[in-house]
Protein backbone atom coordinates (compact mmCIF):
# COMPACT_ATOMS: atom_id res chain seq x y z
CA UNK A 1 99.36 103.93 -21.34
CA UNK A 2 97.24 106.85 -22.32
CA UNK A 3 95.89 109.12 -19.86
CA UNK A 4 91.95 109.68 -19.29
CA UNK A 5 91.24 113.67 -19.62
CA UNK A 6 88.27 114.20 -17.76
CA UNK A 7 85.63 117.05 -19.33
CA UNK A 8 83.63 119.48 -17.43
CA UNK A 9 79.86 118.47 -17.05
CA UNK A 10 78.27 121.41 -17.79
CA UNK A 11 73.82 121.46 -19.36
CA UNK A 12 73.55 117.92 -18.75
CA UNK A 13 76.46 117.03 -20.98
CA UNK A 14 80.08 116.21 -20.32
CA UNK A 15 81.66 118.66 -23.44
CA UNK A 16 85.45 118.82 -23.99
CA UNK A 17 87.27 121.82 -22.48
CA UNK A 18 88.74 124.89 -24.23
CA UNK A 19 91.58 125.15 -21.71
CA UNK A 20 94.84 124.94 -22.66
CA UNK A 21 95.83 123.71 -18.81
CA UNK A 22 95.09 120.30 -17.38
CA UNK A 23 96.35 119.53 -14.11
CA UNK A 24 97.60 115.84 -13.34
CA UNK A 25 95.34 113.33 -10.68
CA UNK A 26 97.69 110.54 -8.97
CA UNK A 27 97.08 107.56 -7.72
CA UNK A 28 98.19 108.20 -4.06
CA UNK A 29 99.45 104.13 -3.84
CA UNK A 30 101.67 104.24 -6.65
CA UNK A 31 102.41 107.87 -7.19
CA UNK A 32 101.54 107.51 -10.93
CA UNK A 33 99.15 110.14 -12.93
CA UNK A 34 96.37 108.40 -13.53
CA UNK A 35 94.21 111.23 -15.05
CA UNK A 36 94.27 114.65 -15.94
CA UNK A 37 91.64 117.61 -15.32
CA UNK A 38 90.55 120.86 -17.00
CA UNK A 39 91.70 123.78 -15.22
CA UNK A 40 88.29 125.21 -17.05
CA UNK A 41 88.11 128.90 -18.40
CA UNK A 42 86.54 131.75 -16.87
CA UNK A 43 84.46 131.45 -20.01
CA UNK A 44 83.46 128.05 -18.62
CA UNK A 45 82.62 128.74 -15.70
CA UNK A 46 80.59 131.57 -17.00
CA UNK A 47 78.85 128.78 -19.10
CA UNK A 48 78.34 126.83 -16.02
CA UNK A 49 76.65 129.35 -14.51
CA UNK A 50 74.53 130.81 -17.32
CA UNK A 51 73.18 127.19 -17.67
CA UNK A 52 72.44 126.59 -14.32
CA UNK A 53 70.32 130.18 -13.93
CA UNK A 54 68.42 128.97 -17.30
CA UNK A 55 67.42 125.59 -15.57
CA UNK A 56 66.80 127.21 -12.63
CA UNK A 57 63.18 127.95 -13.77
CA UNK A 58 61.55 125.28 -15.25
CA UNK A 59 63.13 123.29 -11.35
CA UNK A 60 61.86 125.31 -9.72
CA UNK A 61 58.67 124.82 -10.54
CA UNK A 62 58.73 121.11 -10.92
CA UNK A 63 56.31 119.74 -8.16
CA UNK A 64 58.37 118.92 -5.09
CA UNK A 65 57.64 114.91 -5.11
CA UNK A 66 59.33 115.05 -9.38
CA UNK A 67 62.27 116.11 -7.65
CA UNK A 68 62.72 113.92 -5.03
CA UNK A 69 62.19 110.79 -7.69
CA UNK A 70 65.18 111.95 -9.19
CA UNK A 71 67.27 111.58 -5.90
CA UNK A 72 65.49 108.19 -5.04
CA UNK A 73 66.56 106.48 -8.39
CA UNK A 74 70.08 108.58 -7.77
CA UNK A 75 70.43 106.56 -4.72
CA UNK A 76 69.84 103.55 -6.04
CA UNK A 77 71.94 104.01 -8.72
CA UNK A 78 74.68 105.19 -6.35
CA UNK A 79 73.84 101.49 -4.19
CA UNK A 80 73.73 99.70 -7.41
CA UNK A 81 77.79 100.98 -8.53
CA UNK A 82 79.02 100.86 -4.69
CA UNK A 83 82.06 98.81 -5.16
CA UNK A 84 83.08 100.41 -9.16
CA UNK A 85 82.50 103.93 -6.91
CA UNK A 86 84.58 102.77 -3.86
CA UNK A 87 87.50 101.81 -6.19
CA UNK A 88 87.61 104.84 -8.09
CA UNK A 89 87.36 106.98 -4.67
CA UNK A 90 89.95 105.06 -3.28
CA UNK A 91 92.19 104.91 -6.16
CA UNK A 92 92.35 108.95 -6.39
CA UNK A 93 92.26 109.62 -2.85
CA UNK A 94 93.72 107.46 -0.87
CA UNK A 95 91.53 106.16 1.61
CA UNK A 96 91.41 102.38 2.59
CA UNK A 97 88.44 100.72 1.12
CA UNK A 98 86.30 100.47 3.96
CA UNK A 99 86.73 104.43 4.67
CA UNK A 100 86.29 104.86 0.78
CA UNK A 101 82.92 103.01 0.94
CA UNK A 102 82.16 105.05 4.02
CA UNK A 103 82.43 108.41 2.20
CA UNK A 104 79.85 106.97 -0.42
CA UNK A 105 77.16 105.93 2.05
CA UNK A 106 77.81 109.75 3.50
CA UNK A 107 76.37 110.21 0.32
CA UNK A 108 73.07 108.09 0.46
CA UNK A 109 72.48 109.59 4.06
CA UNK A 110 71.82 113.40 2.70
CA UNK A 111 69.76 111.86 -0.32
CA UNK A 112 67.86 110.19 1.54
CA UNK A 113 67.04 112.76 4.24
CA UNK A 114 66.59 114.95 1.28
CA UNK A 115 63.96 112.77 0.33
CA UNK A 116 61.95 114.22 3.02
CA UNK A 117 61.57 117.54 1.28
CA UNK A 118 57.65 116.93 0.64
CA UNK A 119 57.68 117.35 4.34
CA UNK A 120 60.49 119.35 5.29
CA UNK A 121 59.38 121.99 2.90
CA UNK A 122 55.92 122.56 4.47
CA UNK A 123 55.09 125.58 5.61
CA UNK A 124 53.14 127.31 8.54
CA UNK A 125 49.74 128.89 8.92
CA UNK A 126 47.49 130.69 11.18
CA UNK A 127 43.72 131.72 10.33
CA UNK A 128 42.33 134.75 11.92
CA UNK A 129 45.92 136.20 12.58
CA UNK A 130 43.45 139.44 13.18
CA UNK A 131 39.28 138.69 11.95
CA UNK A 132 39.24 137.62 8.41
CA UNK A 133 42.66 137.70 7.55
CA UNK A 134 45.02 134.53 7.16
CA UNK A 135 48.75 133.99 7.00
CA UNK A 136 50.72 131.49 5.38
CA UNK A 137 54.68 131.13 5.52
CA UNK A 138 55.93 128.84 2.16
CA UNK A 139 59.94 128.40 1.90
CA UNK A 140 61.16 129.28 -1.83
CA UNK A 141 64.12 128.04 -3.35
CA UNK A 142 66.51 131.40 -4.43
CA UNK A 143 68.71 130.18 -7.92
CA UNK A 144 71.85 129.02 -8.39
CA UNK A 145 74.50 128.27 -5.48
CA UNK A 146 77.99 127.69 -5.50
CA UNK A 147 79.81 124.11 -4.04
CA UNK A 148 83.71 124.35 -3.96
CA UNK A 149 84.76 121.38 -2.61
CA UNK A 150 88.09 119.83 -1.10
CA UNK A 151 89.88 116.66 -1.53
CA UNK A 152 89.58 115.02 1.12
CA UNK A 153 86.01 113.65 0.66
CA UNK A 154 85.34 113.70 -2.74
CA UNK A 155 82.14 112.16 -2.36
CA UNK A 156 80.53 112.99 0.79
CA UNK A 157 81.24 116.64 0.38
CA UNK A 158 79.95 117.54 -2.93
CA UNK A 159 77.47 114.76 -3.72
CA UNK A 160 76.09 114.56 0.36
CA UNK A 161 76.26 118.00 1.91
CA UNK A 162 75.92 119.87 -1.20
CA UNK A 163 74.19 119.24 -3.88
CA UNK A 164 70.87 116.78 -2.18
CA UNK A 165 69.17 119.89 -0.21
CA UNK A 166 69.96 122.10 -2.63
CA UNK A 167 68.34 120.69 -5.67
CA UNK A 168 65.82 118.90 -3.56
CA UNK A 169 64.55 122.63 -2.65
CA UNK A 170 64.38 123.84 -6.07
CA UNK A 171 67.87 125.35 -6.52
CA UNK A 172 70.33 124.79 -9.20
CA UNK A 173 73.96 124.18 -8.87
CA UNK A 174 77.78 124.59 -9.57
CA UNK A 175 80.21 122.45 -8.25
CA UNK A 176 84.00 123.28 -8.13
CA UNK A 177 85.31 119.68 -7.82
CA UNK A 178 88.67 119.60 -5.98
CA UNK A 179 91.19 119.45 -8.58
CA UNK A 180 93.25 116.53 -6.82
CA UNK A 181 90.31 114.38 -6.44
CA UNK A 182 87.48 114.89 -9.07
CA UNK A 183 86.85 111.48 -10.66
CA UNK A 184 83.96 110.65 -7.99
CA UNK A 185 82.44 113.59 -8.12
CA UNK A 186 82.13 113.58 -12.15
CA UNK A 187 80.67 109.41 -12.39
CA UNK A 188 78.24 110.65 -10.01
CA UNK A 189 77.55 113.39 -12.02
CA UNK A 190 76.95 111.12 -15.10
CA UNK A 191 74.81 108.99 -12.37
CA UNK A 192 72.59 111.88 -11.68
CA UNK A 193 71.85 112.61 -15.21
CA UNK A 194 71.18 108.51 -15.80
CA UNK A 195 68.45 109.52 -13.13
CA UNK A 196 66.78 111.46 -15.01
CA UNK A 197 68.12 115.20 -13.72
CA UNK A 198 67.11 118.34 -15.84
CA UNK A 199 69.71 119.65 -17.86
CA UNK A 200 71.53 122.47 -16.02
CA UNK A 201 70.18 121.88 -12.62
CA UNK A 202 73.89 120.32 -11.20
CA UNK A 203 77.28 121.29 -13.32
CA UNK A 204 80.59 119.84 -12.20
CA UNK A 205 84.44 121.50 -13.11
CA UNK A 206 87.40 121.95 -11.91
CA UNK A 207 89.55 125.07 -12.20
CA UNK A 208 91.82 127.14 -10.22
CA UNK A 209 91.02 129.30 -7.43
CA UNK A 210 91.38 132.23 -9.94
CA UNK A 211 88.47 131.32 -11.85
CA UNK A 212 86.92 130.34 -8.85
CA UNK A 213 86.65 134.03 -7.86
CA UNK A 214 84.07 134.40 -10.31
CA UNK A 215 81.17 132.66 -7.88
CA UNK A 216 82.03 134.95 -5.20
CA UNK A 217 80.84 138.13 -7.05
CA UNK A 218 78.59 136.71 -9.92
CA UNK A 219 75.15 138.34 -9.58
CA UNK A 220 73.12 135.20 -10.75
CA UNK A 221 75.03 132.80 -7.56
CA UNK A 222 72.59 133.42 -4.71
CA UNK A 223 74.71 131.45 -2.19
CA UNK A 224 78.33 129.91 -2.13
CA UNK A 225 79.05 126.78 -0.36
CA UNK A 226 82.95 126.06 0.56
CA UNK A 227 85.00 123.58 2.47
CA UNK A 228 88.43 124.02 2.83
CA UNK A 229 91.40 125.89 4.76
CA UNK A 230 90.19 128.55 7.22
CA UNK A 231 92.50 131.21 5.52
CA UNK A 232 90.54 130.63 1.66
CA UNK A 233 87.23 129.96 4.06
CA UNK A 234 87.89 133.35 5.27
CA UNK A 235 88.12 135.52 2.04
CA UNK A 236 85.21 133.30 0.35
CA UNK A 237 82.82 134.54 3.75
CA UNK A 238 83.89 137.76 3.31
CA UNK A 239 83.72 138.32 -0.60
CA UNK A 240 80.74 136.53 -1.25
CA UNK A 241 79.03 137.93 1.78
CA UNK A 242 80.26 141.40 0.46
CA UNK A 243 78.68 141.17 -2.89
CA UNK A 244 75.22 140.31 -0.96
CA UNK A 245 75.20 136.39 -1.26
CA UNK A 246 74.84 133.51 1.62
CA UNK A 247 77.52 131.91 2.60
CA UNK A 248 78.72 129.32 4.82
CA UNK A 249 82.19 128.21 5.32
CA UNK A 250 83.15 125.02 6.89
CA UNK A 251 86.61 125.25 7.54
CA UNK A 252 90.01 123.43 9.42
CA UNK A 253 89.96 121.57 12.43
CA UNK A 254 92.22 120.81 15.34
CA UNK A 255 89.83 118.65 17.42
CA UNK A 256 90.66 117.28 20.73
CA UNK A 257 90.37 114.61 23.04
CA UNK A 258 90.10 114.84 26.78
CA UNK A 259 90.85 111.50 28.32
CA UNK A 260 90.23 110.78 31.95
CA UNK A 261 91.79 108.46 34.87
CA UNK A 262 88.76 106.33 34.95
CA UNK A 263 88.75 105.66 31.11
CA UNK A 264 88.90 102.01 29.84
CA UNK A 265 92.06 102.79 28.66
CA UNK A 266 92.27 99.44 25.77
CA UNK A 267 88.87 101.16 24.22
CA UNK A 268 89.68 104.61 24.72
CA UNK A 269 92.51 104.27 22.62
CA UNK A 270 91.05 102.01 20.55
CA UNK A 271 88.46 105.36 19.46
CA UNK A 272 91.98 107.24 19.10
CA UNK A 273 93.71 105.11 16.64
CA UNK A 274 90.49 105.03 14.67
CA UNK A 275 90.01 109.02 14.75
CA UNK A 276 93.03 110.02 14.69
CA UNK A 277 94.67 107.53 11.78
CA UNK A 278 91.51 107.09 9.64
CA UNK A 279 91.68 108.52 6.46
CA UNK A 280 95.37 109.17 6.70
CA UNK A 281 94.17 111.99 9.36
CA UNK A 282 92.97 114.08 6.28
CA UNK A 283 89.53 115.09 7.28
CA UNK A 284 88.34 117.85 9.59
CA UNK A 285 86.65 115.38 12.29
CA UNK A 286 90.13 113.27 13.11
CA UNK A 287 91.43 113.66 16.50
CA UNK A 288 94.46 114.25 16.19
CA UNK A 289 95.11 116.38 19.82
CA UNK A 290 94.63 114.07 23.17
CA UNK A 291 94.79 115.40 26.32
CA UNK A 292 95.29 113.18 28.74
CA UNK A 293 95.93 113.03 32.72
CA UNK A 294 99.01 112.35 33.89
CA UNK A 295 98.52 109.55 36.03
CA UNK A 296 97.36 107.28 33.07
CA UNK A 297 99.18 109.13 30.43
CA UNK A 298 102.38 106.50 30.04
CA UNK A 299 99.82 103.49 29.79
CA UNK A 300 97.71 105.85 27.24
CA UNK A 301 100.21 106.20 25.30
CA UNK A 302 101.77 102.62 25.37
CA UNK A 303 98.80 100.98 24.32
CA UNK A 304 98.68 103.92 21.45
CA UNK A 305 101.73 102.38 20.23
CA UNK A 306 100.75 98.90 21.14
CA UNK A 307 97.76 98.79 18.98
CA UNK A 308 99.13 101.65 15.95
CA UNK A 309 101.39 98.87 15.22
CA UNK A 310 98.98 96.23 14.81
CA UNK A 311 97.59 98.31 11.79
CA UNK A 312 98.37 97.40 7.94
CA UNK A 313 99.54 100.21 5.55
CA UNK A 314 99.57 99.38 2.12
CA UNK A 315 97.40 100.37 -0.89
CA UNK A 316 94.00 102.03 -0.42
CA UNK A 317 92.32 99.29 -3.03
CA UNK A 318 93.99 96.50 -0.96
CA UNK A 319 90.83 95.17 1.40
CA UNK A 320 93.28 94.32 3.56
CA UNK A 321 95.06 98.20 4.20
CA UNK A 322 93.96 99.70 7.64
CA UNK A 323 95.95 103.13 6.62
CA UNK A 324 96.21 104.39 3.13
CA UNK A 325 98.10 106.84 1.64
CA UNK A 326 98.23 111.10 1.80
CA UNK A 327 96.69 112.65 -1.30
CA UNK A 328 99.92 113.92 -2.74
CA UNK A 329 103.31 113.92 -2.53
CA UNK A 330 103.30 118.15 -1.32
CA UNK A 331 100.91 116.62 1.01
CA UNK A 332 103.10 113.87 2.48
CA UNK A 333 105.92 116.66 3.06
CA UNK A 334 103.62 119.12 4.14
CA UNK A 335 103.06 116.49 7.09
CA UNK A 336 106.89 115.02 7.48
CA UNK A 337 107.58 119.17 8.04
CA UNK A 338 104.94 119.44 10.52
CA UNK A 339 106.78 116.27 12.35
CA UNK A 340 110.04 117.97 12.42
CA UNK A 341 108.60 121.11 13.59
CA UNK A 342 107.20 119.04 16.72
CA UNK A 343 110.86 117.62 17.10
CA UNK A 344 112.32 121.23 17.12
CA UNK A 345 109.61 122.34 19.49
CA UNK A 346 110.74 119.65 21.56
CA UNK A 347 108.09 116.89 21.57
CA UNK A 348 108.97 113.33 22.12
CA UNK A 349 109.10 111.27 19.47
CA UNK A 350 107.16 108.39 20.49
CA UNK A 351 105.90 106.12 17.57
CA UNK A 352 108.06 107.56 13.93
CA UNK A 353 105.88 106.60 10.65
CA UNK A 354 108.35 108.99 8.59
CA UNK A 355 110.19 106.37 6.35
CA UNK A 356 107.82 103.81 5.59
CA UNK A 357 108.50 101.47 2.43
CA UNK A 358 105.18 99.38 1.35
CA UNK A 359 106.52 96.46 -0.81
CA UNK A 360 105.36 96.99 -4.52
CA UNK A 361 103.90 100.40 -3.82
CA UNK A 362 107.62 102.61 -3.19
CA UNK A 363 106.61 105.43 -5.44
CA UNK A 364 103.18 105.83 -3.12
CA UNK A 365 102.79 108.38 -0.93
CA UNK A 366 102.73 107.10 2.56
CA UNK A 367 103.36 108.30 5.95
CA UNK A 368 102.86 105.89 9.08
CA UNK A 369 101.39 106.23 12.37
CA UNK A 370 103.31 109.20 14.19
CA UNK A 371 102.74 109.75 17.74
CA UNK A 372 104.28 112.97 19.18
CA UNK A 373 104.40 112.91 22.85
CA UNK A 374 105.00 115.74 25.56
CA UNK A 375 103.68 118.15 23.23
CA UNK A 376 103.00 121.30 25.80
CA UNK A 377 100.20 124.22 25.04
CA UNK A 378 103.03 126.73 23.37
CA UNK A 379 103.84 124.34 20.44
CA UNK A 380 102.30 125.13 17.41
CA UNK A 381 101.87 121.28 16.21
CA UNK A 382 99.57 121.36 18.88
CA UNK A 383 97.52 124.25 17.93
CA UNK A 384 97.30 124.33 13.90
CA UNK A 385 95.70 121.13 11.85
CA UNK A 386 98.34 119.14 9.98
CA UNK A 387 96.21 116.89 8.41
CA UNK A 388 97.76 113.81 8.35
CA UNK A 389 98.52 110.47 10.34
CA UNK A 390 100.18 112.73 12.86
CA UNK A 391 98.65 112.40 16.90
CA UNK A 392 100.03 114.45 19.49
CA UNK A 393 100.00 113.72 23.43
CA UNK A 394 99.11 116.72 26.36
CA UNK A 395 99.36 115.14 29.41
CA UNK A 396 97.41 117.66 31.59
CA UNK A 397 96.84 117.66 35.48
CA UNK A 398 92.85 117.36 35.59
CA UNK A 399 89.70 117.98 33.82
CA UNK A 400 90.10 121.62 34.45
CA UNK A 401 93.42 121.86 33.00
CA UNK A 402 91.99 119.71 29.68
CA UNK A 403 89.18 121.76 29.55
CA UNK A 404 91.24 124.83 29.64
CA UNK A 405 93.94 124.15 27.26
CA UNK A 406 91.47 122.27 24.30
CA UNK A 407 89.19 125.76 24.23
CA UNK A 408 92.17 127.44 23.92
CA UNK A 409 92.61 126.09 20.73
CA UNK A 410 91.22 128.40 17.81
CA UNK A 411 89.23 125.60 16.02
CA UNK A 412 85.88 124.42 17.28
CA UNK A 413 84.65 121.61 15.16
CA UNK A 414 84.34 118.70 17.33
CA UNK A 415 85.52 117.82 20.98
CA UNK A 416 85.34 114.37 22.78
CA UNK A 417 85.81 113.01 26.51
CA UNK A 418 86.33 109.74 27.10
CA UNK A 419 85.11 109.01 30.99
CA UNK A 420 82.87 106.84 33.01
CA UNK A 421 82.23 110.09 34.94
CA UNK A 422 78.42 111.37 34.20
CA UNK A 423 79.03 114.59 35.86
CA UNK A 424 82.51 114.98 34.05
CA UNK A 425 80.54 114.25 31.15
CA UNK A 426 77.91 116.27 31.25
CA UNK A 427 80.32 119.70 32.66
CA UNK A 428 82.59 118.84 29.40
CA UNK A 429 79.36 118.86 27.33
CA UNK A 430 78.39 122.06 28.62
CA UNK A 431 81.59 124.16 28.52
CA UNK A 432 83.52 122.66 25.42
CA UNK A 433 83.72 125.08 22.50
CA UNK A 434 83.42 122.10 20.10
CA UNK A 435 80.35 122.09 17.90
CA UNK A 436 80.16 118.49 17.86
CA UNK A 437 80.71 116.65 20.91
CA UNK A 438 81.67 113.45 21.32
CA UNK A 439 80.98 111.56 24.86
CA UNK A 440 83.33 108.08 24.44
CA UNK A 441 82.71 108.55 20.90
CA UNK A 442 86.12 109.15 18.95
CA UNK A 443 83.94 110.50 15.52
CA UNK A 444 81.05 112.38 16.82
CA UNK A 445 79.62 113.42 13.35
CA UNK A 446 76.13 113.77 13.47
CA UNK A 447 73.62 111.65 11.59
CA UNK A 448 72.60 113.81 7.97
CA UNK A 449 69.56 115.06 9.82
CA UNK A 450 71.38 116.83 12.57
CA UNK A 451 73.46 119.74 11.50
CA UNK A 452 77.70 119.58 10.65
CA UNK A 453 77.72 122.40 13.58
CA UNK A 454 81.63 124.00 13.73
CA UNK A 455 82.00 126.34 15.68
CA UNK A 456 85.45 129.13 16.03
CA UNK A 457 87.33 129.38 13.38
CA UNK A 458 86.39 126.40 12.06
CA UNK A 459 83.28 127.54 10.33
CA UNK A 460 82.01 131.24 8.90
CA UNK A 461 78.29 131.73 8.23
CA UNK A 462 75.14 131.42 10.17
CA UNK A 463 73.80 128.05 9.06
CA UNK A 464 75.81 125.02 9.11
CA UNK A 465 75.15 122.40 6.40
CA UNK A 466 72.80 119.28 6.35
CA UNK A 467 70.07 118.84 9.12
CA UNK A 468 67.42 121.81 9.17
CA UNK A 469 70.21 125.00 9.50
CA UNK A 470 70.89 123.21 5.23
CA UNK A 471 67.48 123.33 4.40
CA UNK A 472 67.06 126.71 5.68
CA UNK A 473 70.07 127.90 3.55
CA UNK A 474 68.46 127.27 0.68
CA UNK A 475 65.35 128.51 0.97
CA UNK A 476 64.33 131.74 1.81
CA UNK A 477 60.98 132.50 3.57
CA UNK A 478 57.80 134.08 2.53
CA UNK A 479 54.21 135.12 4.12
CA UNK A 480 51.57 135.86 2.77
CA UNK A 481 48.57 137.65 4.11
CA UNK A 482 45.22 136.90 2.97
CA UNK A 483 41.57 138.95 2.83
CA UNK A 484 38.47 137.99 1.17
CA UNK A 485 35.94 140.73 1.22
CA UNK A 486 32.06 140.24 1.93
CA UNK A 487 29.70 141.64 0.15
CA UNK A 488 29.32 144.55 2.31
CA UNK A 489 33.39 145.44 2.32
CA UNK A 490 32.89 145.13 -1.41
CA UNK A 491 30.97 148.64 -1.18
CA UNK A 492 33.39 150.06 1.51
CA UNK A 493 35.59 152.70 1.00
CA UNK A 494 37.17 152.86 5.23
CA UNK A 495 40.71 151.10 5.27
CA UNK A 496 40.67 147.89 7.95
CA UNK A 497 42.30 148.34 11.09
CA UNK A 498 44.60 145.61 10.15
CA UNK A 499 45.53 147.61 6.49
CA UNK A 500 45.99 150.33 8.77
CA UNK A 501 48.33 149.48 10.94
CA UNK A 502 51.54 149.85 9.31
């Protein structure tokens, strides 16, 4: 069987690549290569960029309605190949259909807010700021950004948070497709020319993080855009901020659950399994952390089990599959490593997914539903993201003792109580460190027009993506100030007050 070899979309054109290097994508279900992708040149990426700055221009002054067109027929494009896109997400990711499907309709959300840009993009201004003179704040698109994006949402991430605001506003753009998953992000690519994008305006690759370096320092990149592991998040903030760009770095995750004595303790678990399980656990809004109080923690944690079990794993194309597989197969020892490091520690092993066999699929890479119990504050499975289908169990005295140990944690993304306790409720809404809180909601991602709001080391920068901090990132601001003389100041030669002033 002959093996597809994707090519970089670079000026409106896929083109073949000059690189000597491909690197192999696998179908997580089977463990076969199913693909291969350019580990593109710096010479490529140079082109990427070069054509994105020319195209940059001629966008940016397209009216602001000609570009939203573009993203309306996008999105009905995108609606009109849902289930071709949901196979080919799931088929190099991982995810079980439903979840697959999910990450595309993450997609349509951002377009569709970034629809709005005919109103979002107004401006402000105030006549008579001082007698005769008026101001007027417009927001301005700046060039060309930077995406990189990771594997685990190879739709949502590059196609949703990236690229909709940012060309909506005027911007051109770059995209660094994860290498393990960039199938999705290329068809939508092709989708987005098909909808009649300008040439240049959004450029997909993949590459290494070598060649990668190159957006952090470029002088034509304006911004940079990343999503990944806080230690990479890290140098990308500071490079890039370095060499005078904006930045914002969304980054890992250990999100946790506080779960009370007067929970509904079927249904709170029921928003655990989904959190923490979904999508394999490989996404920075899982749950995989509960901390629970003690004198409901053995019933928690038996109808954890209870209903884990009740869950299909199989292949992520199979309608059928509740869990999916891990990306890779570094990724599915990366997480059986993290489970014996919780053994060593010495939490309890109370639900073992390590040697699961799906029938047909043996070559996949699959891990099952792990539940680590006993799992005190000093162990580091605990405390660092494993990302995976991995859940530990705290089982803490009170809410002050939850409270205490979850804000201990260095991540801030997203924190979530599960009570019928309004005060409870409100106090843990107040004093969690999470950016995104969840009140008997397992997931509490905002909708696309609220912001993706991490907080810790979970995200660098000082505007998060999507919502108004995104459209704000890639604009910059700019007022004017406006005099019309009479016909006597025509003749004057005195300097106004306001002129003056400064």
């Amino acid at each position: 069987m002959s093996i597809e070899k994707l090519k970089p979309f670079i000026n409106g054109q896929f083109t073949e690549s000059s690189s000597a290097k491909y690197m192999d994508i696998y179908d997580p279900s089977t463990g076969e290569v199913i693909a291969q992708t350019p580990c593109c040149t710096k010479e490529e990426v140079e082109l990427a960029i070069a054509a994105a700055r020319a195209a940059f221009p001629l966008w940016r002054d397209t009216p602001v309605p000609k570009r939203v067109e573009v993203l309306y027929k996008f999105r009905d494009l995108l609606t009109e190949h849902m289930d071709e896109l949901t196979h080919m997400l799931a088929r190099e990711n991982g995810k079980n259909w439903e979840e697959a499907r999910g990450d595309l309709l993450k997609v349509k959300e951002p377009v569709e807010a970034a629809c709005g840009a005919p109103s979002l993009l107004m401006g402000e201004a105030l006549m008579d700021v001082t007698s005769g003179y008026d101001s007027t704040l417009y927001r301005e698109p700046l060039g060309v950004f930077a995406g990189i994006a990771p594997f685990n949402f190879p739709a949502m991430i590059p196609m949703g948070w990236m690229m909709p605001m940012c060309i909506a506003s005027g911007n051109t753009l770059v995209l660094k497709a994860a290498s393990m998953t960039p199938m999705t992000s290329h068809r939508l690519a092709a989708l987005l020319k098909e909808a009649g994008l300008l040439g240049g305006v959004v450029n997909v690759l993949t590459c290494s993080r070598n060649e990668a370096e190159l957006f952090l320092s470029h002088p034509d990149v304006k911004g940079v855009t990343f999503v990944g592991s806080t230690s990479v998040g890290r140098h990308v903030y500071a490079t890039a901020a370095a060499n005078g760009k904006r930045v914002q770095c969304l980054c890992e995750a250990k999100n946790h659950a506080l779960v009370l004595a007067d929970a509904p303790i079927p249904r709170a678990a029921a928003g655990i399994i989904n959190s923490a399980f979904g999508c394999a656990g490989e996404r920075c809004m899982a749950l995989p952390a509960v901390a629970v109080e003690e004198s409901i923690a053995d019933r928690l944690v038996e109808e954890l089990i209870k209903q884990a079990r009740t869950k299909k794993i199989g292949p992520a194309y199979d309608k059928t599959t509740d869990l999916g597989p891990v990306v890779t197969a570094a990724q599915k020892k990366w997480v059986l490593d993290w489970i014996e490091k919780g053994l060593q520690e010495g939490a309890v092993l109370a639900l073992d997914g390590r040697d699961v066999t799906v029938p047909g699929y043996e070559k996949g890479f699959y891990v099952g539903h792990t539940i680590l119990d006993h799992v005190g504050p000093e162990m580091s499975v605990g405390q660092q993201e494993i990302f995976g289908p991995v859940l530990c169990i705290k089982r803490v005295k009170n809410f002050e003792d939850g409270l205490t140990q979850m804000n201990a944690n260095e991540f801030a993304n997203g924190s979530v109580i599960f009570t019928q306790n309004g005060y409870f409720a409100r106090e843990f809404s107040r004093r969690t460190h999470g950016g995104m809180v969840g009140i008997n909601v397992g997931i509490p991602v905002p909708a696309g027009v609220f912001p993706f709001a991490g907080h810790k080391n979970s995200f660098f920068g000082d505007l998060h993506c999507l919502g108004k901090d995104g459209l704000r990132f890639y604009t910059e601001s700019k007022v004017v100030t406006a005099h019309w003389f009479t016909e006597d100041e025509k003749k004057a030669t005195r300097v106004s007050t306001w002129d003056g002033a400064l």
